[in-house]
Protein backbone atom coordinates (compact mmCIF):
# COMPACT_ATOMS: atom_id res chain seq x y z
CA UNK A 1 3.24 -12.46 -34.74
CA UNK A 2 3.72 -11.70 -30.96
CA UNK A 3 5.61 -8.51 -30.16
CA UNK A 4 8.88 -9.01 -28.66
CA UNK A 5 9.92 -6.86 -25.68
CA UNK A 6 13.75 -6.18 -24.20
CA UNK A 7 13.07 -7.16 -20.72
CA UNK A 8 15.59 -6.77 -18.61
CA UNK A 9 12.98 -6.63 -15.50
CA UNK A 10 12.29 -9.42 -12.92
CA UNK A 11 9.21 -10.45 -11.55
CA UNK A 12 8.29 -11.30 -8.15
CA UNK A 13 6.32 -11.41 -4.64
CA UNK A 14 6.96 -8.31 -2.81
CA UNK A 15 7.21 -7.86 0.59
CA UNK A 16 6.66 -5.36 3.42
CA UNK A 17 10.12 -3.59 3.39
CA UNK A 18 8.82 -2.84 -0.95
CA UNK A 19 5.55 -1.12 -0.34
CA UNK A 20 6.92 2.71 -0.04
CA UNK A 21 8.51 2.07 -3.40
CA UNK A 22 5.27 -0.01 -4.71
CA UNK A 23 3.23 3.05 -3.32
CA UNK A 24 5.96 5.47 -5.33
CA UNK A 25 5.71 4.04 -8.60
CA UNK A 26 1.45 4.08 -8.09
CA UNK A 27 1.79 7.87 -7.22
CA UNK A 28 4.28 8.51 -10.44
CA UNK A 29 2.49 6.95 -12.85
CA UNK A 30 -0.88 7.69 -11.63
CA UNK A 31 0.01 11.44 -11.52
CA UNK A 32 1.81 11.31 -14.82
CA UNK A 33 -0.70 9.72 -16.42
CA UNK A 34 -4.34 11.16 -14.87
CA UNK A 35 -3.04 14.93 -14.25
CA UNK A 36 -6.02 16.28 -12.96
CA UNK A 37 -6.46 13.68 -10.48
CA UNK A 38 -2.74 14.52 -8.80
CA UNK A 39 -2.01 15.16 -5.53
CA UNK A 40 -5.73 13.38 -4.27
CA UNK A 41 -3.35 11.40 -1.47
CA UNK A 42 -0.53 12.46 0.36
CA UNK A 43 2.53 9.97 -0.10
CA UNK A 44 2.04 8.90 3.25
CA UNK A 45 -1.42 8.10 2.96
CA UNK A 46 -0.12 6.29 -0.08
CA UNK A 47 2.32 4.09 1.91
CA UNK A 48 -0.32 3.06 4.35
CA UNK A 49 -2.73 2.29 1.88
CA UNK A 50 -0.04 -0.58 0.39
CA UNK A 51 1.07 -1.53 4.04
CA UNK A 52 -2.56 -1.67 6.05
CA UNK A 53 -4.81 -2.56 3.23
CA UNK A 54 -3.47 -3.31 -0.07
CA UNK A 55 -0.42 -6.06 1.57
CA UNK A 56 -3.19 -7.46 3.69
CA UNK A 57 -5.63 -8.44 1.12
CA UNK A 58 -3.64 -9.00 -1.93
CA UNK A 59 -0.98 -10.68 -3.81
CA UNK A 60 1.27 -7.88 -4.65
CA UNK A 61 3.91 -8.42 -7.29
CA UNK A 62 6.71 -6.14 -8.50
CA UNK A 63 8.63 -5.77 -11.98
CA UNK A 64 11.99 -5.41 -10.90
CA UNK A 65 15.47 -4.02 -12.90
CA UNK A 66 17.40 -1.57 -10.74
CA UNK A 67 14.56 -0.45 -9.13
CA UNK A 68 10.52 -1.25 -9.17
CA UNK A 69 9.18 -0.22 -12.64
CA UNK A 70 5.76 -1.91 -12.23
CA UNK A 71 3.47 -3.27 -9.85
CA UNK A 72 0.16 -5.60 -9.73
CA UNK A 73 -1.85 -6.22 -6.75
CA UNK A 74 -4.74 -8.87 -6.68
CA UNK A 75 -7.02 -11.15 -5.25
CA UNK A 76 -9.15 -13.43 -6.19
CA UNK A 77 -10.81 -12.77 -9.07
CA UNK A 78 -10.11 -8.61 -9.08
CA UNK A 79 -7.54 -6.78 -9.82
CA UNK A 80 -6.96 -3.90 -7.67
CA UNK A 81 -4.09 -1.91 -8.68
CA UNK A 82 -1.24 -2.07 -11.73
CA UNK A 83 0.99 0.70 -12.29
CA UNK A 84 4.23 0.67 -14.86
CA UNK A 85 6.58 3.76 -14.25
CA UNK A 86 5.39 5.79 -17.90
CA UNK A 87 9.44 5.41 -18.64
CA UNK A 88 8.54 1.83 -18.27
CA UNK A 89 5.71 1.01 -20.07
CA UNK A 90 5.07 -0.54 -23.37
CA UNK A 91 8.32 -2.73 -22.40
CA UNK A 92 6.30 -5.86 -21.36
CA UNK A 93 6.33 -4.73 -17.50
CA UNK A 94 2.77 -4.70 -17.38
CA UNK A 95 1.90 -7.58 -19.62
CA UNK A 96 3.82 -9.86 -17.60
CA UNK A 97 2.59 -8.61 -14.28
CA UNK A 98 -0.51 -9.19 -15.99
CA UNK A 99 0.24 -12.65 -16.98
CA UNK A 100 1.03 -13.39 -13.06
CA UNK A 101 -2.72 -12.80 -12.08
CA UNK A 102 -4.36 -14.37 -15.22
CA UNK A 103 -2.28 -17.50 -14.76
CA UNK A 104 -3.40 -17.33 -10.99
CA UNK A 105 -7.27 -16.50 -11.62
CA UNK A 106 -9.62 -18.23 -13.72
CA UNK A 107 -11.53 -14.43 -14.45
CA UNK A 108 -10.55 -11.28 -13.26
CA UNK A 109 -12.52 -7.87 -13.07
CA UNK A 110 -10.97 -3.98 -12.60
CA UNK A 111 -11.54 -0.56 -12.82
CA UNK A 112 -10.38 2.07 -14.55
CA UNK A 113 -11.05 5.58 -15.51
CA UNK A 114 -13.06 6.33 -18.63
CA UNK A 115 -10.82 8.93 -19.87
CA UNK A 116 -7.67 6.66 -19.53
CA UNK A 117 -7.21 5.78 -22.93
CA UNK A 118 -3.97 4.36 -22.78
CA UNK A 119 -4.85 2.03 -19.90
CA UNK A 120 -8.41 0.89 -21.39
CA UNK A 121 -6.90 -0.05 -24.76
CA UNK A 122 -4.31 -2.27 -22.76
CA UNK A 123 -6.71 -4.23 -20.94
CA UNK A 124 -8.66 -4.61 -24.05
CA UNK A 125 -5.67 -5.79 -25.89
CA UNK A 126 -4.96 -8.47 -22.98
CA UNK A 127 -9.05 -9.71 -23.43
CA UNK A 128 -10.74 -7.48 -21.16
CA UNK A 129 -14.35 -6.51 -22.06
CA UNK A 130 -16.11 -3.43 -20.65
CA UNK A 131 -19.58 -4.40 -18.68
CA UNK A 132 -20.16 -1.92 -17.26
CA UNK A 133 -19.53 1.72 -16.98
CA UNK A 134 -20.58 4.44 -13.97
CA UNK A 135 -20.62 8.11 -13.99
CA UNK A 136 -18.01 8.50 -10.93
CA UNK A 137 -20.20 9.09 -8.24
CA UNK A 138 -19.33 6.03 -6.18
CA UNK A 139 -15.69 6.78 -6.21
CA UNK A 140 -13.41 8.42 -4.45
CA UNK A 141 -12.03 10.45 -7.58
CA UNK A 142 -15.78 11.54 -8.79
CA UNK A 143 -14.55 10.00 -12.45
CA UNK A 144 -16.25 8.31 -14.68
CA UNK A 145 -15.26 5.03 -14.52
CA UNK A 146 -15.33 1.52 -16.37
CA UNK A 147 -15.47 -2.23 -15.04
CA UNK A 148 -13.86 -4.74 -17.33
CA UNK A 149 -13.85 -8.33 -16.96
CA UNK A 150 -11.24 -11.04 -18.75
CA UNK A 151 -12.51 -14.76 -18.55
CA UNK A 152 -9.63 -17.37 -19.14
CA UNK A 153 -12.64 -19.72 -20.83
CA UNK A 154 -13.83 -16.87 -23.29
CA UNK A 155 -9.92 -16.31 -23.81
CA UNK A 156 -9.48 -20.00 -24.93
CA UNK A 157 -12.87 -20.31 -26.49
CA UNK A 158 -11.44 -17.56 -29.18
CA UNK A 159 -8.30 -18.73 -30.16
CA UNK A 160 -7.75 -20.53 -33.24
CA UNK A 161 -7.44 -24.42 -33.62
């Protein structure tokens, strides 16, 4: 049986005039939830990083109640950022954000951190596979990292009749 989530979040397109709050909920939750990575970019290089790269080359969507709890940004075929507010998560925020890009994409690919349990055994949950993993040294962070893929075919191909 599906789980049921109380969602009392909205989901949609954000804009420009969103990104310092899209850059504020990447910064809380990535700091909350990878400590010893904190503090690696100022907020402001944060808010540029939504507003001259992220904005520009992506699809970025926002889970919305009283203020942003979650974010996804994408493109075609990757996923390049999604962050749920900790307070947030395991609400359905990020499985619907999720559901925006998969129902946009026929595959997807991201990265995340080795040591990010919490975050690999979501993607794997949504039918992400590891395929490869890398020992940090061509990221910024210098952490071991993991690519995972999710193919809507493969998706399909296991469900049940």
């Amino acid at each position: 049986m599906a789980k049921r989530y109380r969602t009392t979040f909205r989901l949609r397109r954000l804009i420009l005039d969103e990104m310092e709050a899209a850059s504020r909920v990447l910064r809380a939750s990535f700091d909350e939830r990878l400590p010893w990575l904190a503090g690696l970019h100022t907020p402001a290089e944060d808010r540029a990083y939504f507003r001259e790269h992220l904005l520009k080359s992506c699809e970025i969507w926002g889970a919305v109640d009283s203020e942003l709890v979650g974010i996804i940004a994408f493109r075609d075929g990757w996923i390049d950022q999604l962050y749920v507010l900790t307070s947030r998560q395991g609400q359905g925020a990020g499985s619907a954000l999720l559901g925006v890009a998969t129902t946009r994409n026929s595959h997807l690919q991201l990265w995340t951190f080795q040591r990010n349990g919490p975050a690999r055994a979501f993607y794997e949950r949504h039918g992400f596979v590891a395929i490869s993993e890398t020992d940090g040294s061509g990221n910024e962070e210098r952490e071991p990292d993991v690519l995972y893929r999710w193919e809507r075919d493969r998706i399909l191909a296991d469900q049940p009749s």
